[in-house]
N, C-alpha and C. Protein backbone atom coordinates (compact mmCIF):
# COMPACT_ATOMS: atom_id res chain seq x y z
N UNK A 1 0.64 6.86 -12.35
CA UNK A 1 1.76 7.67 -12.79
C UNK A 1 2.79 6.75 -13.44
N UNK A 2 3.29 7.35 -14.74
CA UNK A 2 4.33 5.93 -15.53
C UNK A 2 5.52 6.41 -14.55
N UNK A 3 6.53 5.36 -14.41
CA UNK A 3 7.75 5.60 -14.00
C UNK A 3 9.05 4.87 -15.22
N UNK A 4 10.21 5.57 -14.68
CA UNK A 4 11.21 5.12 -15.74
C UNK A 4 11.27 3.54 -15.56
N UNK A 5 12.14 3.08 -15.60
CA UNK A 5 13.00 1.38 -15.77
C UNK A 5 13.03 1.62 -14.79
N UNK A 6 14.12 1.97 -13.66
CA UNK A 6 14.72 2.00 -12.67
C UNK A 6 13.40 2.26 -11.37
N UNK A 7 12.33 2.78 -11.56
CA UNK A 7 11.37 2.63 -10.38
C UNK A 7 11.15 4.21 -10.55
N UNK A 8 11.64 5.20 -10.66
CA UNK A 8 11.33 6.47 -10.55
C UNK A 8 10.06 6.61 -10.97
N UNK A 9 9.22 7.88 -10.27
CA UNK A 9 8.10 8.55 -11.13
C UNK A 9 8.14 9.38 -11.96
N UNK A 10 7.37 9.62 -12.77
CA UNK A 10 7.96 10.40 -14.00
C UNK A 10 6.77 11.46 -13.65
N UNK A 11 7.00 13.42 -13.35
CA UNK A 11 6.61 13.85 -13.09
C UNK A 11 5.50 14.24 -13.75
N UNK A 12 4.53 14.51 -13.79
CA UNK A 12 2.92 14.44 -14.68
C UNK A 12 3.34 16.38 -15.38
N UNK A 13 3.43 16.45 -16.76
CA UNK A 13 4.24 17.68 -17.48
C UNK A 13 3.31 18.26 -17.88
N UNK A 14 1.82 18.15 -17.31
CA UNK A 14 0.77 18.70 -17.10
C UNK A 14 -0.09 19.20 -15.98
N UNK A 15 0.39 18.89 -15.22
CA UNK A 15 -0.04 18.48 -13.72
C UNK A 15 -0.22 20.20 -13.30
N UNK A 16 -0.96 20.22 -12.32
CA UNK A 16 -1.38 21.96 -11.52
C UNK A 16 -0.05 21.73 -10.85
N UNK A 17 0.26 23.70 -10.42
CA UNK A 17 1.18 23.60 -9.43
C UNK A 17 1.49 22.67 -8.49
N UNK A 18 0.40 22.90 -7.22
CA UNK A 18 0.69 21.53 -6.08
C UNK A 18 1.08 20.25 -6.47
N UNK A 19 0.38 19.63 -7.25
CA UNK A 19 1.10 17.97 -7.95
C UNK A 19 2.08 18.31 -8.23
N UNK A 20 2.68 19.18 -9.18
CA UNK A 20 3.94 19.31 -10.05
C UNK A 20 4.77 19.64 -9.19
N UNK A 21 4.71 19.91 -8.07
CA UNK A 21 6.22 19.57 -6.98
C UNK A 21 6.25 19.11 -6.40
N UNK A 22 4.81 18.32 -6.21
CA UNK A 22 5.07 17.38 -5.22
C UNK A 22 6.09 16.10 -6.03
N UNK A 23 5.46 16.17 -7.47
CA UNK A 23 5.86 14.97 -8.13
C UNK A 23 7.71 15.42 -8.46
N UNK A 24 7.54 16.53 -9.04
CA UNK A 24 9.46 16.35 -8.42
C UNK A 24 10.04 16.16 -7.64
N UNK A 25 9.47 16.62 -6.33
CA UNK A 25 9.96 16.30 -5.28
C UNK A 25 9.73 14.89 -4.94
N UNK A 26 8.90 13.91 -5.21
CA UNK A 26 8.90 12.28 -5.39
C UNK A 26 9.93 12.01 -6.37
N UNK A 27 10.41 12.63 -7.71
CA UNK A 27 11.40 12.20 -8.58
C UNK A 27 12.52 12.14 -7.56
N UNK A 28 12.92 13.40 -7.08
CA UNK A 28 14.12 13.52 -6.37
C UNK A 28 14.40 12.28 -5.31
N UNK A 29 13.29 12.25 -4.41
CA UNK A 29 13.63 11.38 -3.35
C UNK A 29 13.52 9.72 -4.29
N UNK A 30 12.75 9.29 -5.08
CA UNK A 30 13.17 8.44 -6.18
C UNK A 30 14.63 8.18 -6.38
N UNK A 31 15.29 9.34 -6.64
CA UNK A 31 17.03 9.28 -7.51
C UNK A 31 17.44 8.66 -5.90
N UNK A 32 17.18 9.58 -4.82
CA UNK A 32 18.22 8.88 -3.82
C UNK A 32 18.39 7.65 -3.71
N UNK A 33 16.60 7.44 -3.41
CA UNK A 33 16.99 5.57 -3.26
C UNK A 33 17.28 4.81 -4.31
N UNK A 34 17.64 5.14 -5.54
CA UNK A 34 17.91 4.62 -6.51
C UNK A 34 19.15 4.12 -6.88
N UNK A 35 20.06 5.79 -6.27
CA UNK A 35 21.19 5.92 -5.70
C UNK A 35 21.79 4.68 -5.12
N UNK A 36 21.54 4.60 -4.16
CA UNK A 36 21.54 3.43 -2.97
C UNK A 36 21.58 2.21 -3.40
N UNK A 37 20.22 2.09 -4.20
CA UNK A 37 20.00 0.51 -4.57
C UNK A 37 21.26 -0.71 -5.23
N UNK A 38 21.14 -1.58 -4.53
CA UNK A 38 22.27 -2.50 -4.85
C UNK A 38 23.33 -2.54 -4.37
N UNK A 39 23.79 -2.04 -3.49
CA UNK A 39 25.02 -1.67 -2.79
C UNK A 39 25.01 -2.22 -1.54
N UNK A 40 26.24 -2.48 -0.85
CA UNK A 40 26.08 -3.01 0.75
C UNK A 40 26.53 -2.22 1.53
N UNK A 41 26.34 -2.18 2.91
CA UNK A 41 26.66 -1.07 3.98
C UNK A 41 28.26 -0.78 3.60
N UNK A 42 29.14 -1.36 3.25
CA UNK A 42 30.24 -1.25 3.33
C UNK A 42 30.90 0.28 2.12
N UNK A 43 29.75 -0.26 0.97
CA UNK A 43 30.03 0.08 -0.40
C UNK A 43 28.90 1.57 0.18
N UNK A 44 27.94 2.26 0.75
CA UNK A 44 27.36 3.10 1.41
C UNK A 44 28.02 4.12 2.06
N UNK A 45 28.90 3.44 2.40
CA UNK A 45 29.97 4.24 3.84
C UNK A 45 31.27 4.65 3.04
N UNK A 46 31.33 4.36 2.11
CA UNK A 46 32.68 4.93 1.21
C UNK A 46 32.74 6.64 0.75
N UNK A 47 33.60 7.12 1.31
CA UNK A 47 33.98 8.49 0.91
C UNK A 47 33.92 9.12 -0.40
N UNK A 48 33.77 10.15 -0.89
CA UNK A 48 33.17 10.90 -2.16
C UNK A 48 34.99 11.32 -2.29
N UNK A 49 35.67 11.55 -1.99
CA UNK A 49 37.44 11.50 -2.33
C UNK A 49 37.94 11.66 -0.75
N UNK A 50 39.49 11.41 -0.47
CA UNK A 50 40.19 10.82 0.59
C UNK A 50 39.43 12.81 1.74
N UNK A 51 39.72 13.92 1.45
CA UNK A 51 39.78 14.78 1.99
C UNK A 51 38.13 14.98 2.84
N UNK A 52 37.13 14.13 2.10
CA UNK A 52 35.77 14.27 2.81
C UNK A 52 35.37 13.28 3.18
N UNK A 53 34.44 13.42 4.31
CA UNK A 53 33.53 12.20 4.58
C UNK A 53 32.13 12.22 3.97
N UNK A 54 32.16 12.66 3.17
CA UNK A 54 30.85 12.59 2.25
C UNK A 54 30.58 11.12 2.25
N UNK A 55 29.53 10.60 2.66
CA UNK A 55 29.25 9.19 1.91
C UNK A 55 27.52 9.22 1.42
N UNK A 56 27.06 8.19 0.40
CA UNK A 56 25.35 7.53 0.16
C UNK A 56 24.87 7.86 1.82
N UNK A 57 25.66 7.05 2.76
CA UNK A 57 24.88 6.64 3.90
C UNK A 57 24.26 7.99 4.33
N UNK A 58 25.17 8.93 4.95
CA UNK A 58 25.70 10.12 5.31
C UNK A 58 24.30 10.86 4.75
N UNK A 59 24.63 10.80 2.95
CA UNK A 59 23.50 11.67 2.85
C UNK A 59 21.52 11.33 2.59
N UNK A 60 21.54 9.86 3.33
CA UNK A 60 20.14 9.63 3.52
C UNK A 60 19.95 10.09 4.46
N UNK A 61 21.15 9.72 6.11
CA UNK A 61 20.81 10.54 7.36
C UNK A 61 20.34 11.78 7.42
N UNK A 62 21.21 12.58 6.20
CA UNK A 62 21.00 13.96 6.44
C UNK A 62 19.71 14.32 5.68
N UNK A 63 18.98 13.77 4.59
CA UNK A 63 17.82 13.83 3.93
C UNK A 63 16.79 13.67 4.87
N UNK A 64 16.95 12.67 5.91
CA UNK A 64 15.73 12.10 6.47
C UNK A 64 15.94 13.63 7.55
N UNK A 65 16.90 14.00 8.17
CA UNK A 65 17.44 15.24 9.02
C UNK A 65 16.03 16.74 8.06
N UNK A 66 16.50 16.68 7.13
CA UNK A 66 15.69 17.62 6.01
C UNK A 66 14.47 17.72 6.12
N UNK A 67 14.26 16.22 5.46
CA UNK A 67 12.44 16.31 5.37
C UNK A 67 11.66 16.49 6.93
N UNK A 68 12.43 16.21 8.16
CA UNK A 68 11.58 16.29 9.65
C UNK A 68 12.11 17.51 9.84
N UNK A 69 12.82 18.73 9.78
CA UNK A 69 12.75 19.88 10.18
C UNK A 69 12.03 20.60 9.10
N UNK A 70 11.69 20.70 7.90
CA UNK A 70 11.03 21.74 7.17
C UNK A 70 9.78 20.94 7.12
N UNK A 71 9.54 20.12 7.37
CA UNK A 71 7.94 19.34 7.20
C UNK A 71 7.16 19.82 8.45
N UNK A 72 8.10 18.98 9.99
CA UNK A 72 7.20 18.63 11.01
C UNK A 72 7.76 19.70 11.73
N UNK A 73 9.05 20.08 11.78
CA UNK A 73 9.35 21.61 12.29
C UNK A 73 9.03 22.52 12.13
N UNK A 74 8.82 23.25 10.71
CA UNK A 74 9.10 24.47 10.21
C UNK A 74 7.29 24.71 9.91
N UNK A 75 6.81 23.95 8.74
CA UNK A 75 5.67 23.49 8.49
C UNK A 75 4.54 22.94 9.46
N UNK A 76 4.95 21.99 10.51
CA UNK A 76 3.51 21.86 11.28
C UNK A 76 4.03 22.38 12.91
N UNK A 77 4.86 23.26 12.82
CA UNK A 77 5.03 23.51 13.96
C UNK A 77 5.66 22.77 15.47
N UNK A 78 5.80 21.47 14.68
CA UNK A 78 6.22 20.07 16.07
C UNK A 78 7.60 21.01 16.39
N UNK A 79 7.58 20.20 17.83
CA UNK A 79 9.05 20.13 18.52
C UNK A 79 9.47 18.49 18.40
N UNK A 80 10.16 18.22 17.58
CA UNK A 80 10.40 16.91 17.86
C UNK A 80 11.77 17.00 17.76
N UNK A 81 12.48 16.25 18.51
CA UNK A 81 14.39 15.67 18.55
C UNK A 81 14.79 15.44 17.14
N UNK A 82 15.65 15.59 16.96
CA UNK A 82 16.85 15.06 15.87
C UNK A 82 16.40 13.48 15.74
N UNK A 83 16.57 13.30 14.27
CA UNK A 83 16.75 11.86 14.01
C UNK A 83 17.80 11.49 14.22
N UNK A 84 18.50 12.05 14.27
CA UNK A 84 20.53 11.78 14.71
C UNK A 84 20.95 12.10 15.34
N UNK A 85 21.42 11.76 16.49
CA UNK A 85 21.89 12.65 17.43
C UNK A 85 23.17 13.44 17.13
N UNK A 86 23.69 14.55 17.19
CA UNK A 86 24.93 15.24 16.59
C UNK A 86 24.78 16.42 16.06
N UNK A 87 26.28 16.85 15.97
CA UNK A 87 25.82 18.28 15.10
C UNK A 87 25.91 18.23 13.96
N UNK A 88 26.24 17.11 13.21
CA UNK A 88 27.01 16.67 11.89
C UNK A 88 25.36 17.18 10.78
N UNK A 89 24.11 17.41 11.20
CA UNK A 89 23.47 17.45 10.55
C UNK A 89 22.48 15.94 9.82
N UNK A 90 23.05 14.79 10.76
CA UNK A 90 22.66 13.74 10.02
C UNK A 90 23.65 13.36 9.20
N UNK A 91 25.04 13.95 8.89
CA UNK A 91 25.91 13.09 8.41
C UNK A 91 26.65 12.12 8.95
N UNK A 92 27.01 12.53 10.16
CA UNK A 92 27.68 11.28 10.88
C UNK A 92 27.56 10.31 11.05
N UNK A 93 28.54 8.99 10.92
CA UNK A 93 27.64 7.56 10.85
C UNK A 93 28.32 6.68 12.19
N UNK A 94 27.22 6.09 12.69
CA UNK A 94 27.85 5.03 13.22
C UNK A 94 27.76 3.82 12.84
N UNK A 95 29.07 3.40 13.41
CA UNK A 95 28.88 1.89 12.67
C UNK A 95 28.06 0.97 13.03
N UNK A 96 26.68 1.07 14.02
CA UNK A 96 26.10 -0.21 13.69
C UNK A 96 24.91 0.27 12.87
N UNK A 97 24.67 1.23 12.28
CA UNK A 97 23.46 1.16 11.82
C UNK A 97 24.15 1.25 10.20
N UNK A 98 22.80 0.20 10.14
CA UNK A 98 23.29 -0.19 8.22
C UNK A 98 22.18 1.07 7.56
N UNK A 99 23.16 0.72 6.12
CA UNK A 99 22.45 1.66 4.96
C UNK A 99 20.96 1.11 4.56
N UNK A 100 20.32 0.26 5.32
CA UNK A 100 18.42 -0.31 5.31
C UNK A 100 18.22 0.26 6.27
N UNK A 101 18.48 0.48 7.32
CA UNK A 101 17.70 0.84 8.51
C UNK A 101 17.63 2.13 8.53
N UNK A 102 19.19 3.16 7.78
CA UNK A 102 18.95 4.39 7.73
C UNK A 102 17.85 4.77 6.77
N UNK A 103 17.35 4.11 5.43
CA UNK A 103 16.57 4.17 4.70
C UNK A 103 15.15 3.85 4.88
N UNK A 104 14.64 3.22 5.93
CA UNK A 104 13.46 2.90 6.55
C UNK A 104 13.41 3.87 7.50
N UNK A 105 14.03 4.40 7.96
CA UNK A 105 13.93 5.70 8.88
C UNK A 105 13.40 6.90 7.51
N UNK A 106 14.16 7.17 6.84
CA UNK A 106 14.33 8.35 5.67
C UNK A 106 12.62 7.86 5.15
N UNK A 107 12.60 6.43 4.58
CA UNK A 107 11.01 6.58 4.42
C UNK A 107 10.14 6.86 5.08
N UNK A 108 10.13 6.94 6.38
CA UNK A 108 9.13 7.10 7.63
C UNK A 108 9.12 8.49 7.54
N UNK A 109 10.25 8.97 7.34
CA UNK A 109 9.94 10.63 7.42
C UNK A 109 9.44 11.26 6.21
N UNK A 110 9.78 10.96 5.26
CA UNK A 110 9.21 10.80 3.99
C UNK A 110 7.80 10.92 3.84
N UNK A 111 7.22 9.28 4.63
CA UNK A 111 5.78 9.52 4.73
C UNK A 111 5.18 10.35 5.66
N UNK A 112 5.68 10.83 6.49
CA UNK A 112 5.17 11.86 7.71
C UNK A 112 5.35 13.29 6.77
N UNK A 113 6.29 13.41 6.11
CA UNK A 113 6.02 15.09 5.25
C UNK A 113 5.00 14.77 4.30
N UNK A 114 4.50 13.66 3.75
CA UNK A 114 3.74 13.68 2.75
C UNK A 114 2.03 13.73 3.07
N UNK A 115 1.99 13.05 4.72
CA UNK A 115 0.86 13.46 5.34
C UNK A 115 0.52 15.25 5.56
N UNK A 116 1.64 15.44 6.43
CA UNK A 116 1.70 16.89 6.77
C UNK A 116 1.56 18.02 5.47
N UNK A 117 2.05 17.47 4.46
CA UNK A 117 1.28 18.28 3.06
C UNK A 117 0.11 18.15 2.34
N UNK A 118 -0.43 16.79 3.00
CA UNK A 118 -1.98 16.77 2.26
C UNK A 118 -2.91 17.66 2.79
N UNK A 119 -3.29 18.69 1.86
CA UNK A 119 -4.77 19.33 1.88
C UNK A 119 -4.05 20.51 2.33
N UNK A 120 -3.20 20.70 2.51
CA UNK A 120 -2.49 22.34 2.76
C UNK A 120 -2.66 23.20 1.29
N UNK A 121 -2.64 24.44 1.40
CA UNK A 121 -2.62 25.31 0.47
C UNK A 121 -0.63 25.74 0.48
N UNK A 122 -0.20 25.85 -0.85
CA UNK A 122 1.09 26.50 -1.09
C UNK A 122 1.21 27.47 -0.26
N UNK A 123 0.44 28.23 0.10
CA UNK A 123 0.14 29.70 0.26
C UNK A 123 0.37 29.55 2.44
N UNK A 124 0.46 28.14 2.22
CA UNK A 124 0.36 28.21 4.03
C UNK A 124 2.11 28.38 4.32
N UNK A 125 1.15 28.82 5.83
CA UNK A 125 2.77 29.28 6.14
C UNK A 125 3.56 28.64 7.38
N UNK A 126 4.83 28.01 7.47
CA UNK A 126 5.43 27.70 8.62
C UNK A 126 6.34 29.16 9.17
N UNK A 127 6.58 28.47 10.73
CA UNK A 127 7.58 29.39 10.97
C UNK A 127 9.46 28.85 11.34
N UNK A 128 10.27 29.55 10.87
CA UNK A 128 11.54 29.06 10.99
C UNK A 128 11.56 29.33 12.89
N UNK A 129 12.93 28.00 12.75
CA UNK A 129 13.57 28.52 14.62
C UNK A 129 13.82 29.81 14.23
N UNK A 130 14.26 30.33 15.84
CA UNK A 130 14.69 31.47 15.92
C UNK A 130 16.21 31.64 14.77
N UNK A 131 17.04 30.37 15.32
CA UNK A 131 18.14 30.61 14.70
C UNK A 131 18.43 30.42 12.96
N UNK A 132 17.60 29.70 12.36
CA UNK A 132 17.09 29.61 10.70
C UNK A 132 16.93 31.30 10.70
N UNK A 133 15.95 31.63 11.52
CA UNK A 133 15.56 33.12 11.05
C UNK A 133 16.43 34.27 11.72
N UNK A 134 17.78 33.92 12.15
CA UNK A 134 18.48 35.17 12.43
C UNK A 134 19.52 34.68 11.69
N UNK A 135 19.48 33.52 10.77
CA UNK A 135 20.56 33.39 9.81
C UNK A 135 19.97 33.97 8.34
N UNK A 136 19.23 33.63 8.37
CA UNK A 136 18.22 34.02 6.82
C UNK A 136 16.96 35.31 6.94
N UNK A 137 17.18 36.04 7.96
CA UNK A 137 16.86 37.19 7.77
C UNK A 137 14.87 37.17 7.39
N UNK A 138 14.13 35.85 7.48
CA UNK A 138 13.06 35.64 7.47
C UNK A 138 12.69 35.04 8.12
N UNK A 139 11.41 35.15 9.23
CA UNK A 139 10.85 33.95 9.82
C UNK A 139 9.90 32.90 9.35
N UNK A 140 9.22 33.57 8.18
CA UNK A 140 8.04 32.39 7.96
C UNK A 140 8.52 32.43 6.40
N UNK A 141 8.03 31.26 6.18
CA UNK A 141 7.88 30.28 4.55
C UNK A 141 6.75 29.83 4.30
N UNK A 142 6.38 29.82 2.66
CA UNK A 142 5.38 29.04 2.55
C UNK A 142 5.26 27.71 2.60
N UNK A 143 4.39 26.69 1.97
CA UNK A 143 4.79 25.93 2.08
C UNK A 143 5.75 25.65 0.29
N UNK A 144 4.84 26.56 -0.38
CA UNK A 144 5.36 26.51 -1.61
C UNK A 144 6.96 26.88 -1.84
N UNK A 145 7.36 27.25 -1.06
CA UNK A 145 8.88 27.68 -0.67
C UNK A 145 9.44 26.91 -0.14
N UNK A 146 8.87 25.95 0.82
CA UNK A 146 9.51 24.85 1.38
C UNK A 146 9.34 23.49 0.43
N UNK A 147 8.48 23.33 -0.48
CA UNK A 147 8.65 22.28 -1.43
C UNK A 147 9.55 22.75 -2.84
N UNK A 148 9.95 24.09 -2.96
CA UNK A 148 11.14 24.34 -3.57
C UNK A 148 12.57 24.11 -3.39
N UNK A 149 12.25 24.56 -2.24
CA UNK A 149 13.74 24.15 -1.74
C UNK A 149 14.42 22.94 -1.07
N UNK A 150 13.36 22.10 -1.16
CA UNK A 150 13.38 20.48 -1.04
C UNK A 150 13.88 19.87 -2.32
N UNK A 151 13.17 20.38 -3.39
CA UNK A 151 13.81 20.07 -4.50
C UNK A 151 15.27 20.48 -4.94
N UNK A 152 15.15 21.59 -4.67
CA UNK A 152 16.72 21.82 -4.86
C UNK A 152 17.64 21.24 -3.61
N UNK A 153 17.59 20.91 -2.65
CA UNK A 153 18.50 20.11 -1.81
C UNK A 153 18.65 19.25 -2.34
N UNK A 154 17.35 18.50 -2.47
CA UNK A 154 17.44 17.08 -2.91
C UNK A 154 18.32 16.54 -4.52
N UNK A 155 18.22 17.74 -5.39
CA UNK A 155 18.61 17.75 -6.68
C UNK A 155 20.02 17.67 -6.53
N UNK A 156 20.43 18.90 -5.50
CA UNK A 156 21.78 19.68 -4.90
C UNK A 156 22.75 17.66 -4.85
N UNK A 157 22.04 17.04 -3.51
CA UNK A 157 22.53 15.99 -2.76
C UNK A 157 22.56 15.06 -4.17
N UNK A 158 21.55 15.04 -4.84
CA UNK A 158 21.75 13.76 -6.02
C UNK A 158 23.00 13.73 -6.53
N UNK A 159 23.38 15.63 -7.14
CA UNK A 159 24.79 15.41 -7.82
C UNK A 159 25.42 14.58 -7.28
N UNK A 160 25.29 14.86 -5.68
CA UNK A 160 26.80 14.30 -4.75
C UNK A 160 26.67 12.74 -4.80
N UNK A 161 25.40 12.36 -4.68
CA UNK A 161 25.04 10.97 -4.33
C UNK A 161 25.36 10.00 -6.19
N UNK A 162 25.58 10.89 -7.28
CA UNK A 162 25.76 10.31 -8.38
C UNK A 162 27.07 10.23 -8.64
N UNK A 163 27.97 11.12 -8.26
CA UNK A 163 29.56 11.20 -8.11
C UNK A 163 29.96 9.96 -7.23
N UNK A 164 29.41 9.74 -6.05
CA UNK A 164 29.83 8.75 -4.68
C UNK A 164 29.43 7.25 -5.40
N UNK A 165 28.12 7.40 -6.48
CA UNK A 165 27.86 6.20 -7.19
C UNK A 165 29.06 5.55 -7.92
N UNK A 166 29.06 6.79 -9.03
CA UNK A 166 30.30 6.33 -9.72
C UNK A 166 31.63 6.03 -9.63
N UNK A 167 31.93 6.62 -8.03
CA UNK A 167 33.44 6.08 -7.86
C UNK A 167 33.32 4.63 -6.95
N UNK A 168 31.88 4.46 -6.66
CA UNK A 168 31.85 3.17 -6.00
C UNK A 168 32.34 1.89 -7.17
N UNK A 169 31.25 2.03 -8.11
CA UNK A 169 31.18 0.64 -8.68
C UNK A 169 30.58 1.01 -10.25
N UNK A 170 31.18 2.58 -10.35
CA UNK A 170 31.15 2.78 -11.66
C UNK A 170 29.70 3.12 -12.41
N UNK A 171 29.06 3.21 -11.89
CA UNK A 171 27.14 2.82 -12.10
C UNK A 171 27.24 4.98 -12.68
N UNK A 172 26.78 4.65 -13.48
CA UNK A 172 26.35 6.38 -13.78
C UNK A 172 24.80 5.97 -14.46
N UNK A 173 24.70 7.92 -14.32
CA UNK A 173 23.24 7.98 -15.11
C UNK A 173 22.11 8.55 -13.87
N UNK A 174 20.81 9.13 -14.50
CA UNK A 174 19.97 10.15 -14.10
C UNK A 174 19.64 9.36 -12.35
């Protein structure tokens, strides 16, 4: 698969359904860590403006938070704990864990949704918690629904994570 300069994959603009989201959905998680790259924990942990705590760090926690509830939750059915402990969703940071270690976590989960999607059909179905499905009025998803809306989180979080770039150290671009 060619990728840009920067390391990204460049999504195959031929590719069958299943590849063709998986491979956006590899673009996307691409931009995050791309996001990231070059920066130090300090420059990670910096606020998106004075009124939020939006930070890079913040939103790998909460990515890696993402991919283990709609993958290994929703999708293969696991009960497994929070990668974070909190209600923050995976935004909350503490200070000893650096912006590498949160990112070696985010890849681990990364590769655990990418197992849990091999050889599945779109057409399969997870089931939401109770409380996903007395907020959203549905209990089950496909999976083709759950690699949509991965993309759009992930697309959603890039804006934020390209704004938090640029007021760091000025860095813009895809």
């Amino acid at each position: 698969m060619p990728t840009l300069p920067d390391g990204r994959p460049v999504p195959d603009p031929t590719a069958d359904e299943p590849a063709m989201l998986a491979d956006w959905l590899d673009f996307h998680r691409g931009t995050l860590a791309v996001k990231c790259s070059g920066l130090d924990d300090a420059q990670t942990r910096v606020a998106s403006v004075p009124s939020s705590s939006l930070t890079l760090l913040g939103l790998v926690q909460h990515l890696a938070e993402v991919e283990r509830n709609w993958f290994q939750r929703v999708l293969a059915g696991r009960v497994v704990p929070p990668v974070y402990e909190g209600p923050a969703g995976g935004f909350a940071l503490d200070p000893g864990r650096t912006c590498e270690q949160a990112l070696a976590v985010w890849r681990r989960e990364v590769a655990v949704s990418r197992e849990l999607c091999a050889g599945r059909s779109l057409e399969d179905l997870g089931r939401l918690s109770e409380q996903e499905a007395a907020v959203s009025g549905i209990s089950e998803v496909s999976l083709r629904w759950i690699l949509v809306h991965l993309i759009e989180e992930y697309a959603r979080h890039n804006g934020h994570a390209d704004l938090l770039r640029e007021g760091i150290d000025g860095v813009t671009g895809p």
